[in-house]
N, C-alpha and C. Protein backbone atom coordinates (compact mmCIF):
# COMPACT_ATOMS: atom_id res chain seq x y z
N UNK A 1 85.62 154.62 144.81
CA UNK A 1 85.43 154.41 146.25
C UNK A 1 86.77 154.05 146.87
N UNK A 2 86.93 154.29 148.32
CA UNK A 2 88.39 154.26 148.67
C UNK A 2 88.59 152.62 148.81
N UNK A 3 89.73 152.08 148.63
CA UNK A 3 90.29 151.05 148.49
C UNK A 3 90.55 150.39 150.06
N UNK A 4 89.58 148.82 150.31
CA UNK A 4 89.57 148.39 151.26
C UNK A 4 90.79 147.71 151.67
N UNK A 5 90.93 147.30 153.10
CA UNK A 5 92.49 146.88 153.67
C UNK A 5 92.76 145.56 152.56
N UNK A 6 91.84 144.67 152.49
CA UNK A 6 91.72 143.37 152.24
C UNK A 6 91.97 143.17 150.46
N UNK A 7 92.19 144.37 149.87
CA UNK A 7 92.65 144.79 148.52
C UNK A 7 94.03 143.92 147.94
N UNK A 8 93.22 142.83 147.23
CA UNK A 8 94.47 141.81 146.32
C UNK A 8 95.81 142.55 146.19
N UNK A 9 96.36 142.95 147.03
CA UNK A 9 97.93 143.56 146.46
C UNK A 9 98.74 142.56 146.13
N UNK A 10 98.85 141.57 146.21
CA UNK A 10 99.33 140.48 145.68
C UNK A 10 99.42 140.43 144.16
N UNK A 11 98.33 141.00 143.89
CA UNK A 11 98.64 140.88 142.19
C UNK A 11 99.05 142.41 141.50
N UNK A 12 100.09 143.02 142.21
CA UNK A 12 100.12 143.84 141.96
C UNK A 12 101.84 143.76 141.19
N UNK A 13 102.58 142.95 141.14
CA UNK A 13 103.56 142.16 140.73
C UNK A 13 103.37 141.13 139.72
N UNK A 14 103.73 141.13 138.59
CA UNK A 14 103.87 140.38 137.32
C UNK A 14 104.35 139.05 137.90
N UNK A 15 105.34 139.36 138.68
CA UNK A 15 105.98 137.62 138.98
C UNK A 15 105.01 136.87 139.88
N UNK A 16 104.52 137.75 140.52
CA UNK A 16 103.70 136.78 141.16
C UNK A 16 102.40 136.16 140.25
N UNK A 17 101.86 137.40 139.06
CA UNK A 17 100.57 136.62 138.53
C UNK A 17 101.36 135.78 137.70
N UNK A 18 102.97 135.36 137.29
CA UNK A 18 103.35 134.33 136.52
C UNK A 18 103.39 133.47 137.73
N UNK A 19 103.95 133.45 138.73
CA UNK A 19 103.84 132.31 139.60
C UNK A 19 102.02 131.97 140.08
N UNK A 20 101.55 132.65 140.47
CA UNK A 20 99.95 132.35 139.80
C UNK A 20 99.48 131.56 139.10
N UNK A 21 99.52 131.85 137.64
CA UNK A 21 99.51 131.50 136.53
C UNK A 21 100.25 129.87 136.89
N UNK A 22 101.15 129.32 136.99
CA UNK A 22 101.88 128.33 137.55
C UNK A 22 101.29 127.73 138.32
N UNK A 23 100.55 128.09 139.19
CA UNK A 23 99.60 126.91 140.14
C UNK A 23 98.42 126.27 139.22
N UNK A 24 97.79 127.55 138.85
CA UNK A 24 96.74 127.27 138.00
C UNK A 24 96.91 126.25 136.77
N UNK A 25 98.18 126.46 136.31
CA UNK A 25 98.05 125.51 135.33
C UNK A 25 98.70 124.25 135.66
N UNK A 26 99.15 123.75 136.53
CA UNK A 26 99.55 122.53 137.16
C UNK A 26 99.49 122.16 138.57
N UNK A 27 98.08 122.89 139.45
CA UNK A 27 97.55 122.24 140.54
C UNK A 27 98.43 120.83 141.35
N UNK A 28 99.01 120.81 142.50
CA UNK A 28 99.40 120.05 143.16
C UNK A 28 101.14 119.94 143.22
N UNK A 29 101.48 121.01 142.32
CA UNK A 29 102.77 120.97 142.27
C UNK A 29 103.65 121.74 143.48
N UNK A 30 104.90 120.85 143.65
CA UNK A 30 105.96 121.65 144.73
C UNK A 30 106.48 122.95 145.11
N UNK A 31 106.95 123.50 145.45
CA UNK A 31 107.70 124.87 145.42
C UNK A 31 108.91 124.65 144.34
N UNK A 32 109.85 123.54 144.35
CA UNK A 32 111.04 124.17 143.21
C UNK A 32 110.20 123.86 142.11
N UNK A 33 109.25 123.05 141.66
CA UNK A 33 108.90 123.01 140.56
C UNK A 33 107.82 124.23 139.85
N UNK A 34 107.33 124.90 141.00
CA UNK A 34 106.75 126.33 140.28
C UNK A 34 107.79 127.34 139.88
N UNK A 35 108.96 127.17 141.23
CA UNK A 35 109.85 127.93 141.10
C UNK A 35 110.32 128.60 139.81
N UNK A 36 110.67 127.00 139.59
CA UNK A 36 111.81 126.63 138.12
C UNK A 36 110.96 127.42 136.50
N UNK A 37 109.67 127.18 136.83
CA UNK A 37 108.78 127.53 135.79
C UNK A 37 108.65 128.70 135.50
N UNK A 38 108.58 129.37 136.64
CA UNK A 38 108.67 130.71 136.38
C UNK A 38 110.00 131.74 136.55
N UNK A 39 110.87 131.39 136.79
CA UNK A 39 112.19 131.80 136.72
C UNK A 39 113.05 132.38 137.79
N UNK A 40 112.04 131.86 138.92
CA UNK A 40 112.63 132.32 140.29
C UNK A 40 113.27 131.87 141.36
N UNK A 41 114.06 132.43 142.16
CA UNK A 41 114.70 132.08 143.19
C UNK A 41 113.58 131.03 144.19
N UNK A 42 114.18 130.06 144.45
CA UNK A 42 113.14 129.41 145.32
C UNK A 42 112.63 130.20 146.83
N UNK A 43 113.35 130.89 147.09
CA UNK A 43 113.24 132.08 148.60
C UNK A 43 112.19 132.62 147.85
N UNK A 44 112.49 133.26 147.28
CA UNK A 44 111.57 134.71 146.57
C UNK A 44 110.25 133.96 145.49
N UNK A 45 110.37 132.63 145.66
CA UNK A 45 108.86 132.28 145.00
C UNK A 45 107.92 131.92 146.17
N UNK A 46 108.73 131.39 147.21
CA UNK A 46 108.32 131.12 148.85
C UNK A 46 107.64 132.16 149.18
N UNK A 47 108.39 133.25 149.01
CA UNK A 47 107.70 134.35 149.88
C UNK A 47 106.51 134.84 148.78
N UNK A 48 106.88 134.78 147.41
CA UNK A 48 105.27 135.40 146.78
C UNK A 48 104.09 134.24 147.15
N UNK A 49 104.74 133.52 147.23
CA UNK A 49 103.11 132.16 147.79
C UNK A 49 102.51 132.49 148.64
N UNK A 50 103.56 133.10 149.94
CA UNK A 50 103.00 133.19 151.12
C UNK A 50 101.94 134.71 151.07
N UNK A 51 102.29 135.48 149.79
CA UNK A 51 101.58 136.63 149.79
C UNK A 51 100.24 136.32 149.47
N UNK A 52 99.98 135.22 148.21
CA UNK A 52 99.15 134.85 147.78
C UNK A 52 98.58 133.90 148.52
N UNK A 53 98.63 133.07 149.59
CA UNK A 53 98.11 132.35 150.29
C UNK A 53 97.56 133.37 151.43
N UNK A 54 97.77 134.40 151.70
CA UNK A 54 97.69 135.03 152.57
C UNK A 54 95.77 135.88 152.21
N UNK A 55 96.21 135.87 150.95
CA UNK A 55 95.00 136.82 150.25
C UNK A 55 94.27 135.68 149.67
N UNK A 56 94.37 134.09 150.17
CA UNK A 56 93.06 133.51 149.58
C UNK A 56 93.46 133.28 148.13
N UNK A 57 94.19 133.70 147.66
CA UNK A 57 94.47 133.30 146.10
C UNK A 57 94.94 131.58 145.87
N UNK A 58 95.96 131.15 146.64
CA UNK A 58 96.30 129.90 146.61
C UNK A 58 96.23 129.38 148.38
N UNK A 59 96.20 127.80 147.99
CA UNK A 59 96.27 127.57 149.52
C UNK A 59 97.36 126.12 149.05
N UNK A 60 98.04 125.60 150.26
CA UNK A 60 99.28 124.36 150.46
C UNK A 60 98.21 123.60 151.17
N UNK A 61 98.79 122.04 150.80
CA UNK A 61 98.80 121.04 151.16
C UNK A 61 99.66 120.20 151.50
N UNK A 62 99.86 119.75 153.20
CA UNK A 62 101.27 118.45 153.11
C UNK A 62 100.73 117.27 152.54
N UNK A 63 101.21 116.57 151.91
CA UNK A 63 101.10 115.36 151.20
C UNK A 63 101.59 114.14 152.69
N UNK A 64 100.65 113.49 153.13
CA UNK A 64 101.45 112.16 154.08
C UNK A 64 102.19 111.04 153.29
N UNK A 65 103.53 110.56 153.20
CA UNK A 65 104.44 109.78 152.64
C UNK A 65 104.70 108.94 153.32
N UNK A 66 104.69 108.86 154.74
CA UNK A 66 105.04 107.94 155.62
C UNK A 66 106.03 107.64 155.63
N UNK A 67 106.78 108.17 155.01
CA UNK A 67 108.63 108.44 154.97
C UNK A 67 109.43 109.22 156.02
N UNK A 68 110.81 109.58 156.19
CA UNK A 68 111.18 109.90 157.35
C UNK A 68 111.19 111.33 156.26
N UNK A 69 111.76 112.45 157.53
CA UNK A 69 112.04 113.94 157.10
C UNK A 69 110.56 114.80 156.95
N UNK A 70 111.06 115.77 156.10
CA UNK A 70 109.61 116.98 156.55
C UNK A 70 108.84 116.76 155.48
N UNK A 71 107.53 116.25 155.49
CA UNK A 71 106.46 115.54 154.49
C UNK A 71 106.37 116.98 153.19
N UNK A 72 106.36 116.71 151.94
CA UNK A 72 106.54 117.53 150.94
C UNK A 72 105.17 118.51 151.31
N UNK A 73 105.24 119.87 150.66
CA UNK A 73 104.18 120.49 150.26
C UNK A 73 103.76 120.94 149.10
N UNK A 74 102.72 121.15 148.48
CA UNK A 74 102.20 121.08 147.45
C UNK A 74 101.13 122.43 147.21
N UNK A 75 100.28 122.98 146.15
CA UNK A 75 99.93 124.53 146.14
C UNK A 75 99.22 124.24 145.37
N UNK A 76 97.76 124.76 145.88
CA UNK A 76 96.48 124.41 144.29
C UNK A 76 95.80 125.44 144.48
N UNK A 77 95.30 125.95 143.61
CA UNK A 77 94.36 127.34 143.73
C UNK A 77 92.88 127.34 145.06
N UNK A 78 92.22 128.23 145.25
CA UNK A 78 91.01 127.78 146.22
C UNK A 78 89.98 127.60 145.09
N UNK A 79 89.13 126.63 145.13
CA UNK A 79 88.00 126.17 144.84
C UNK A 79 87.30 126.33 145.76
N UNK A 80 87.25 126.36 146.78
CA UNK A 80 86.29 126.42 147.54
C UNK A 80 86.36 127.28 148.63
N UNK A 81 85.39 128.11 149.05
CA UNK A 81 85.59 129.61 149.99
C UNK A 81 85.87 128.78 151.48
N UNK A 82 85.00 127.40 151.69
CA UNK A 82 85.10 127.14 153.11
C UNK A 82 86.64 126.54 153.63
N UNK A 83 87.40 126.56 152.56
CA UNK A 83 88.65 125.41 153.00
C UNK A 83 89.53 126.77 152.63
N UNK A 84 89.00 127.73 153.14
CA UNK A 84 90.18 129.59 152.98
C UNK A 84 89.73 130.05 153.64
N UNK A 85 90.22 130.53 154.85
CA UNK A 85 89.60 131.57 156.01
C UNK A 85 89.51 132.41 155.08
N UNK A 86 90.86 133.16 154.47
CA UNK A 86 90.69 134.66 153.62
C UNK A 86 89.88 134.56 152.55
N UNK A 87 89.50 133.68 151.96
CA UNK A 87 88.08 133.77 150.56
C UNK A 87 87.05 133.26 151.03
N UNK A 88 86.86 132.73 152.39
CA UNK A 88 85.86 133.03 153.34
C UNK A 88 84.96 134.30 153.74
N UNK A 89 86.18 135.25 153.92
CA UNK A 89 85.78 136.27 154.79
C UNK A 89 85.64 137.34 153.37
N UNK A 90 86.34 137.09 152.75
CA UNK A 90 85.74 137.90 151.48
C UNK A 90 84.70 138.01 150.51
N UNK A 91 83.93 136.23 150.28
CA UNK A 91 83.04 136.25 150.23
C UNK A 91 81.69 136.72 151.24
N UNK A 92 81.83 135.84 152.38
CA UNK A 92 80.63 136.54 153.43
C UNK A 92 80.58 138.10 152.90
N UNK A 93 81.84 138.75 153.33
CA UNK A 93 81.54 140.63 153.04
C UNK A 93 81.09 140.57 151.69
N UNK A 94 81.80 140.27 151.08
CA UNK A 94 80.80 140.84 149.92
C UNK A 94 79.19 140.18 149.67
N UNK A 95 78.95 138.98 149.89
CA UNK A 95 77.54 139.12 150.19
C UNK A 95 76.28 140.04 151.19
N UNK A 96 77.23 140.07 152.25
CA UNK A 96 76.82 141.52 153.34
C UNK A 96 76.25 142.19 152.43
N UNK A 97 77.90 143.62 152.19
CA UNK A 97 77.68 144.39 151.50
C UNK A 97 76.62 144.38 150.35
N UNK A 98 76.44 143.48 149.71
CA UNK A 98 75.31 142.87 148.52
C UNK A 98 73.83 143.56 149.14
N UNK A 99 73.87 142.52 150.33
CA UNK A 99 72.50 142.71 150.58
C UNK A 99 72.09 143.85 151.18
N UNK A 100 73.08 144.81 151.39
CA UNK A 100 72.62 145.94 152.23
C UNK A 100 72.60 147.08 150.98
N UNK A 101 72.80 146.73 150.00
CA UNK A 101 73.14 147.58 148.81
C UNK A 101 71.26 147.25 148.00
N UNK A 102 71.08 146.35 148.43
CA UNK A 102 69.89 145.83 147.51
C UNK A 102 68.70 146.65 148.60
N UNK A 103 68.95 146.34 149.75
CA UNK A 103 67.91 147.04 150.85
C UNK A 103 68.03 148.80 150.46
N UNK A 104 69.11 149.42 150.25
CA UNK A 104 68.90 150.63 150.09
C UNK A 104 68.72 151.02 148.63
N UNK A 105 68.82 149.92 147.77
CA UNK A 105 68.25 150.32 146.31
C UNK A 105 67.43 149.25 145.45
N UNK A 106 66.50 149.22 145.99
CA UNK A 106 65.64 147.92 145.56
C UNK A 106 65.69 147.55 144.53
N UNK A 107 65.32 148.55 143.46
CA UNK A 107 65.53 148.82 141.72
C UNK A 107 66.46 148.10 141.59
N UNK A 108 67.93 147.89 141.98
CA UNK A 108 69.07 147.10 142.59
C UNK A 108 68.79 146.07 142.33
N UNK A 109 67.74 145.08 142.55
CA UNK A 109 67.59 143.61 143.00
C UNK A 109 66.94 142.83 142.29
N UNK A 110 67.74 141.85 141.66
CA UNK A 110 67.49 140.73 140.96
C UNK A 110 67.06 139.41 141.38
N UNK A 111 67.09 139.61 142.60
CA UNK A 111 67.00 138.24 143.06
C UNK A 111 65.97 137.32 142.43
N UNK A 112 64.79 137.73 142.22
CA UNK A 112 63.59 137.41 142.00
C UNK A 112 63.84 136.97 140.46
N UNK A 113 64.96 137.48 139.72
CA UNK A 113 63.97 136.75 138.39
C UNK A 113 65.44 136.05 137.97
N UNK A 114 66.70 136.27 139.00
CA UNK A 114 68.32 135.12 138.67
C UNK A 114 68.40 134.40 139.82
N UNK A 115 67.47 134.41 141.08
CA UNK A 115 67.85 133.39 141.94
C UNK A 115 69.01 134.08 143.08
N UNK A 116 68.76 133.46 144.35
CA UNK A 116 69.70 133.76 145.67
C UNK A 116 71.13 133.55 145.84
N UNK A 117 71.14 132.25 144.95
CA UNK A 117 72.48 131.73 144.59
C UNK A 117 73.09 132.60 143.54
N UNK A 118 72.63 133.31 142.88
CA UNK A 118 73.09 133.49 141.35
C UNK A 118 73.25 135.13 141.76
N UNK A 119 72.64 135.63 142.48
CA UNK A 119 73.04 137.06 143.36
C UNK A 119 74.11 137.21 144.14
N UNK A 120 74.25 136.12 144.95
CA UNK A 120 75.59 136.18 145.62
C UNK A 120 76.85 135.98 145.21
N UNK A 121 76.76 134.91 143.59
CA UNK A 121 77.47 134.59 142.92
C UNK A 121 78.25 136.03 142.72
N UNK A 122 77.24 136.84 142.17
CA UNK A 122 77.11 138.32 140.98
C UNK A 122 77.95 138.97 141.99
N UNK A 123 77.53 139.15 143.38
CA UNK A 123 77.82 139.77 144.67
C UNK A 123 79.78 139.35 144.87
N UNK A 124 79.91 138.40 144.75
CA UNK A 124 81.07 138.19 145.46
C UNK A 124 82.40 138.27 144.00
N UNK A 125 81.92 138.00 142.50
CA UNK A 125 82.52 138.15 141.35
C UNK A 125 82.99 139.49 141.50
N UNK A 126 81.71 140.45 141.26
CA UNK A 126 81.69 142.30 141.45
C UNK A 126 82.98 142.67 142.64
N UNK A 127 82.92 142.49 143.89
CA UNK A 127 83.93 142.76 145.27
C UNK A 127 84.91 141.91 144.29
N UNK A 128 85.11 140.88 144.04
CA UNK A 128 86.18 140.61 143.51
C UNK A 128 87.23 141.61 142.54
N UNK A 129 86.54 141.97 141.51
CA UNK A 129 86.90 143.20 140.48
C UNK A 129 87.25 143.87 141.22
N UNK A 130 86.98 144.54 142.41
CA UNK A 130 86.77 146.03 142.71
C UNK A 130 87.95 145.73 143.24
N UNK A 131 88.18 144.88 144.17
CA UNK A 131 89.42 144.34 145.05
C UNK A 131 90.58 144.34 144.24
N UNK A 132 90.39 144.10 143.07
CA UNK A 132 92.01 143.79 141.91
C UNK A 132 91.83 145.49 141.50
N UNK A 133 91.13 146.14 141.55
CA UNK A 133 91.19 147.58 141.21
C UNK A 133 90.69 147.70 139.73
N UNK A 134 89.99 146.97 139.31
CA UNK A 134 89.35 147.20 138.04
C UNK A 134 88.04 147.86 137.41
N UNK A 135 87.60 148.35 138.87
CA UNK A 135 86.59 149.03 138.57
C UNK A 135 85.00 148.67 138.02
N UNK A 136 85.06 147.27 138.38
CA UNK A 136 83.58 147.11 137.97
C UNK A 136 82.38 147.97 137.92
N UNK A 137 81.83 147.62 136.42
CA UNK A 137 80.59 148.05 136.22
C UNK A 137 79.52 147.31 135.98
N UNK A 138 78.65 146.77 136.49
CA UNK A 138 77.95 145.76 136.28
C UNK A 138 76.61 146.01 135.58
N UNK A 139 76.16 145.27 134.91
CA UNK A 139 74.77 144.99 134.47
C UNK A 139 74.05 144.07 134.54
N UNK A 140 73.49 143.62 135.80
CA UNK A 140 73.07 142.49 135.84
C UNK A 140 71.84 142.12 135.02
N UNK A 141 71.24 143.22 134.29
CA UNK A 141 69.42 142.90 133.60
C UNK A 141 70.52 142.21 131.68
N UNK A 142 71.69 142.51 131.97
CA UNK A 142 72.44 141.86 130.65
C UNK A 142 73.65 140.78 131.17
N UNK A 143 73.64 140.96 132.28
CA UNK A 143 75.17 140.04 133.21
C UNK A 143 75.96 140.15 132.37
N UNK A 144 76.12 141.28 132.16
CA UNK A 144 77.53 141.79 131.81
C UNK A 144 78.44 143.07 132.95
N UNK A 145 79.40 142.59 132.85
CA UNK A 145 80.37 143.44 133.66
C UNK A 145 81.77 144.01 132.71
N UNK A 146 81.23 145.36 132.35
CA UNK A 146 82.65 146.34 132.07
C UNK A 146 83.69 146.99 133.35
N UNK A 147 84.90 146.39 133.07
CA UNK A 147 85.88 147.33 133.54
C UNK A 147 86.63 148.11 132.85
N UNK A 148 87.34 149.03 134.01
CA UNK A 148 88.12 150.19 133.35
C UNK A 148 88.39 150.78 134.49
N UNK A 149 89.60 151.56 134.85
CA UNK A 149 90.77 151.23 133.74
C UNK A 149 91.10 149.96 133.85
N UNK A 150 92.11 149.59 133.80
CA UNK A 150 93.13 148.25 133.83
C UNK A 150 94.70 148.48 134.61
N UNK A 151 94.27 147.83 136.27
CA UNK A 151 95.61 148.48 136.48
C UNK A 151 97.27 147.83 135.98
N UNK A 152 96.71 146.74 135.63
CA UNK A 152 97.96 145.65 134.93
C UNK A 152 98.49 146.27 133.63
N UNK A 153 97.82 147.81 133.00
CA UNK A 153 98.44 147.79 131.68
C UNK A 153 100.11 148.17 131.70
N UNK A 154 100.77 148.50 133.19
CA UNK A 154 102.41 148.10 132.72
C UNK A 154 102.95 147.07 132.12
N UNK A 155 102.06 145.98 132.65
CA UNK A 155 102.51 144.66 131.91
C UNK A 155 101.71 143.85 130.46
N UNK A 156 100.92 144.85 130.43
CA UNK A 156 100.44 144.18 128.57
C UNK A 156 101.34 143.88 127.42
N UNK A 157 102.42 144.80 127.62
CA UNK A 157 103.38 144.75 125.98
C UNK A 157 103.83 143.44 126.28
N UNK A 158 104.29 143.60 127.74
CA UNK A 158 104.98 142.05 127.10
C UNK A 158 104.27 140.92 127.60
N UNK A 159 102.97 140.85 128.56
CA UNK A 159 102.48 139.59 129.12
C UNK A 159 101.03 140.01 129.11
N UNK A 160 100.76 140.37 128.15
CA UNK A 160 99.21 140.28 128.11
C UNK A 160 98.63 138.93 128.24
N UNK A 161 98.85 138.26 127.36
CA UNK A 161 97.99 136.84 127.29
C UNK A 161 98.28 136.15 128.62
N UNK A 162 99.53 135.95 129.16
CA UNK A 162 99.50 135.68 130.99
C UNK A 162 98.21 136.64 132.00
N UNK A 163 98.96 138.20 131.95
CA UNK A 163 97.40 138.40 132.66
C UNK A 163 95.75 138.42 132.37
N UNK A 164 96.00 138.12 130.94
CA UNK A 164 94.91 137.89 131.00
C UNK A 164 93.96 136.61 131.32
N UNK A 165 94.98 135.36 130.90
CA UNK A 165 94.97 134.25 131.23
C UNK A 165 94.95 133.88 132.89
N UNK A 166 95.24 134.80 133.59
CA UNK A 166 95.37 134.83 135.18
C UNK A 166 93.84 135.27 135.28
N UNK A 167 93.32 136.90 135.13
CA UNK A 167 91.95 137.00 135.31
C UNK A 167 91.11 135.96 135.18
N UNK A 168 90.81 135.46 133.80
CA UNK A 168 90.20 134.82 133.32
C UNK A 168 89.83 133.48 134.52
N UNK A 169 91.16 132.90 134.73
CA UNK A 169 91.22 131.91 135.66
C UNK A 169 90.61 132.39 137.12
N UNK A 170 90.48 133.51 137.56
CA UNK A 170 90.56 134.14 138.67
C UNK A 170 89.11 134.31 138.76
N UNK A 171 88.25 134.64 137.73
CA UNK A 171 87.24 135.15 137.45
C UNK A 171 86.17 133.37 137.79
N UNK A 172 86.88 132.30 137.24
CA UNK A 172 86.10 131.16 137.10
C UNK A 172 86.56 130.69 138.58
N UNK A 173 87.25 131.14 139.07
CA UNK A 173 87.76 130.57 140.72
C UNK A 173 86.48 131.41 141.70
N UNK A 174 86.66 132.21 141.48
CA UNK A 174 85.65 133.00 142.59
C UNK A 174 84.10 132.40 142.41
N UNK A 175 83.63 132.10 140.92
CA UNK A 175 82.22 131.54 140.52
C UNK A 175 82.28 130.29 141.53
N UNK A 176 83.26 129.88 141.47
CA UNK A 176 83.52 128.51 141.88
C UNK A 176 83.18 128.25 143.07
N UNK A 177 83.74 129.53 144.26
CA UNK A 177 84.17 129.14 145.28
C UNK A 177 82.24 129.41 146.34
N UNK A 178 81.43 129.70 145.35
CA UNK A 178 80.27 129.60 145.85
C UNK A 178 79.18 128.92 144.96
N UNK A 179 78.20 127.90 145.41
CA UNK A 179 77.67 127.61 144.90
C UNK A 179 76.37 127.87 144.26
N UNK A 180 75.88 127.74 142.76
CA UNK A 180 75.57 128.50 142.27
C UNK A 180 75.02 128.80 140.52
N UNK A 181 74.55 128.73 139.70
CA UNK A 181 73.92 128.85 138.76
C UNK A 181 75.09 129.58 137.76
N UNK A 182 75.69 130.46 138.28
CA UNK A 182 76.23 131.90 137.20
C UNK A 182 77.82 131.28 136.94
N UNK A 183 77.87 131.22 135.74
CA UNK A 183 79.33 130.86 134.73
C UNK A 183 80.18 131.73 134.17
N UNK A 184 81.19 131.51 134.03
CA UNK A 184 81.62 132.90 133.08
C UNK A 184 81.20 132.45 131.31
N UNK A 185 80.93 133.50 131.08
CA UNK A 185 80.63 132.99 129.14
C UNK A 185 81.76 133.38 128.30
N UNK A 186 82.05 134.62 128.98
CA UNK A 186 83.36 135.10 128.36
C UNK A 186 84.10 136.73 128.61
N UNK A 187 85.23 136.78 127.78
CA UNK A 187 85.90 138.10 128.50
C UNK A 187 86.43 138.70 126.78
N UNK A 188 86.37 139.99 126.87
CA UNK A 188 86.36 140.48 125.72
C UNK A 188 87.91 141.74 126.22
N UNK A 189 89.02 141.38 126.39
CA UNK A 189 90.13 142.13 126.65
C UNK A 189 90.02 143.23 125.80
N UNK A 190 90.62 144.45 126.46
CA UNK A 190 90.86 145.84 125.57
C UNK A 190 89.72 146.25 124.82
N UNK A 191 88.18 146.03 124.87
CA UNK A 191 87.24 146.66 123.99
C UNK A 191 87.56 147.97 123.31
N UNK A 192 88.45 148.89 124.71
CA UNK A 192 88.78 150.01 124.36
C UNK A 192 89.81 149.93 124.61
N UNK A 193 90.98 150.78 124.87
CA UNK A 193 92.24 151.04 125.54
C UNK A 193 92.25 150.76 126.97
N UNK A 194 91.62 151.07 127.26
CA UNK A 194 91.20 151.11 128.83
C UNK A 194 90.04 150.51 129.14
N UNK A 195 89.40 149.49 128.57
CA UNK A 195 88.24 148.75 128.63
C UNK A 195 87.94 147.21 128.53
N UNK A 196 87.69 146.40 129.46
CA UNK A 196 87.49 145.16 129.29
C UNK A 196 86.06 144.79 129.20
N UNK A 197 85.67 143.52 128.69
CA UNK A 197 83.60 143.35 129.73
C UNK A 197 83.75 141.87 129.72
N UNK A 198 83.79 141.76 130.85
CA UNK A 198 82.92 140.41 131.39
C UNK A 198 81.51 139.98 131.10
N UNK A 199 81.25 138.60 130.49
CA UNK A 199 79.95 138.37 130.25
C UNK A 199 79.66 136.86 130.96
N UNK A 200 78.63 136.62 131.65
CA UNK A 200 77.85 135.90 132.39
C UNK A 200 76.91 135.23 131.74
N UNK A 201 76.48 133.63 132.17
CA UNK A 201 75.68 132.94 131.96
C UNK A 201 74.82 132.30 132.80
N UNK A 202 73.63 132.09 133.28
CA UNK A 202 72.96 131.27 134.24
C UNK A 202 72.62 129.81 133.78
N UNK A 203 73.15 128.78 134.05
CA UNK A 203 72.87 127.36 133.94
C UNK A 203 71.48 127.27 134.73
N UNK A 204 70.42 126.91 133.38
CA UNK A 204 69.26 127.17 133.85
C UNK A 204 68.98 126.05 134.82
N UNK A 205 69.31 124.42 134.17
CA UNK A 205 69.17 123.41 135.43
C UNK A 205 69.52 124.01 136.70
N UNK A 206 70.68 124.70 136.92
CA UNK A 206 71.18 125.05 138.00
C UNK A 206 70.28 125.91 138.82
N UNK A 207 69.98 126.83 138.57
CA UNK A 207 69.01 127.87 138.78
C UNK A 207 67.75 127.24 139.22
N UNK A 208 67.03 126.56 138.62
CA UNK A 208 65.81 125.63 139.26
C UNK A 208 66.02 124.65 140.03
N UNK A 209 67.28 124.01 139.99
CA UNK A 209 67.75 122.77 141.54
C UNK A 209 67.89 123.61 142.48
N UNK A 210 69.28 123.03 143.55
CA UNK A 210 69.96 123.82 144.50
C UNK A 210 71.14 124.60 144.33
N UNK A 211 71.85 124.79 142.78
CA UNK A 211 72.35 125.59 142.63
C UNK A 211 74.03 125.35 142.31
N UNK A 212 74.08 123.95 142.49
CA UNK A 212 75.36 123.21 142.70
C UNK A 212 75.80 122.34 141.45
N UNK A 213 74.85 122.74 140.38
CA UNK A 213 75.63 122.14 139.23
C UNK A 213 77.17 122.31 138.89
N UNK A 214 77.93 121.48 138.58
CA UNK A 214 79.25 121.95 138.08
C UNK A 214 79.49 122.42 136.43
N UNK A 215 80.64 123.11 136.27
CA UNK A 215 80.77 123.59 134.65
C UNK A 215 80.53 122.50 133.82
């Protein structure tokens, strides 16, 4: 299907899923100190933030010090869709899209035996994939999701375990950022050459409350 405006190009650069990778694994940290970590010019790690803040991937925080000069800023991944206009608006659409997909293919619709929460979950994970260009294939009667191809395989020889370690993280951010029953269980890299699968879990407490259990 043709590739929407709102398409993660952000991760279409290794340095940025290492500067990525860098928020994720030390939440609340500065600009020179991601910088430094990942091996970049402090300009040119500035500007990949701003790509990635732009697309909802990370969002800044000023810290108040009550000190004189310009109060520090700080960079933590989104947890949550409502505190990101852009993983706002990407979730809503992809729940849209969800439900208008279920109206024209009923056979389609799970709701009834994984829950409203646990559909939209499925709904906004799936647009997620499709958005990084991975091609989701879903199965929700197994909640499993195969992709293919893999557009990151320029960078496997030498940073596989980074991108994959980025998905992975990326994959439990989006579950996150709606509330909801469905977990990741796990990710099975390279099944084939060109093949990954995502596998899913429903937290059954979750599923019978309101949906807001945490991992």
């Amino acid at each position: 299907m043709p590739r929407r405006v709102e398409d993660f190009r952000g991760l279409t650069r290794v340095s940025r899923l290492r500067l990525l990778h860098a928020v994720h694994r030390g939440p609340g940290r500065r600009l020179p100190e991601l910088a430094a970590e990942v091996g970049l010019h402090p300009n040119t790690a500035r500007e990949h933030l701003g790509v990635l803040e732009r697309e909802g991937l990370v969002q800044r925080f000023t810290l108040t010090t009550g000190g004189r000069g310009r109060p520090p800023v700080v960079f933590h991944p989104v947890e949550d869709a409502d505190e990101n206009p852009a993983a706002r608006r990407r979730v809503d659409g992809a729940i849209e899209r969800g439900e208008i997909l279920r109206r024209l293919a009923p056979d389609l619709d799970r709701t009834g035996e994984l829950g409203a929460a646990a559909v939209r979950q499925i709904d906004a994970l799936t647009e997620h994939l499709d958005d990084i260009g991975l091609e989701p294939r879903p199965d929700d009667s197994q909640l499993r999701i195969d992709l293919a191809p893999c557009r990151y395989a320029f960078a496997i020889e030498t940073d596989r375990a980074l991108v994959c370690s980025v998905h992975i993280q990326l994959l439990k951010q989006q579950l996150r950022q709606l509330p909801g029953p469905v977990r990741l269980h796990g990710v099975r890299p390279f099944v084939t050459p060109t093949q990954c699968t995502v596998t899913l879990r429903v937290l059954e407490e979750a599923a019978e409350g309101d949906g807001s259990a945490a991992d």
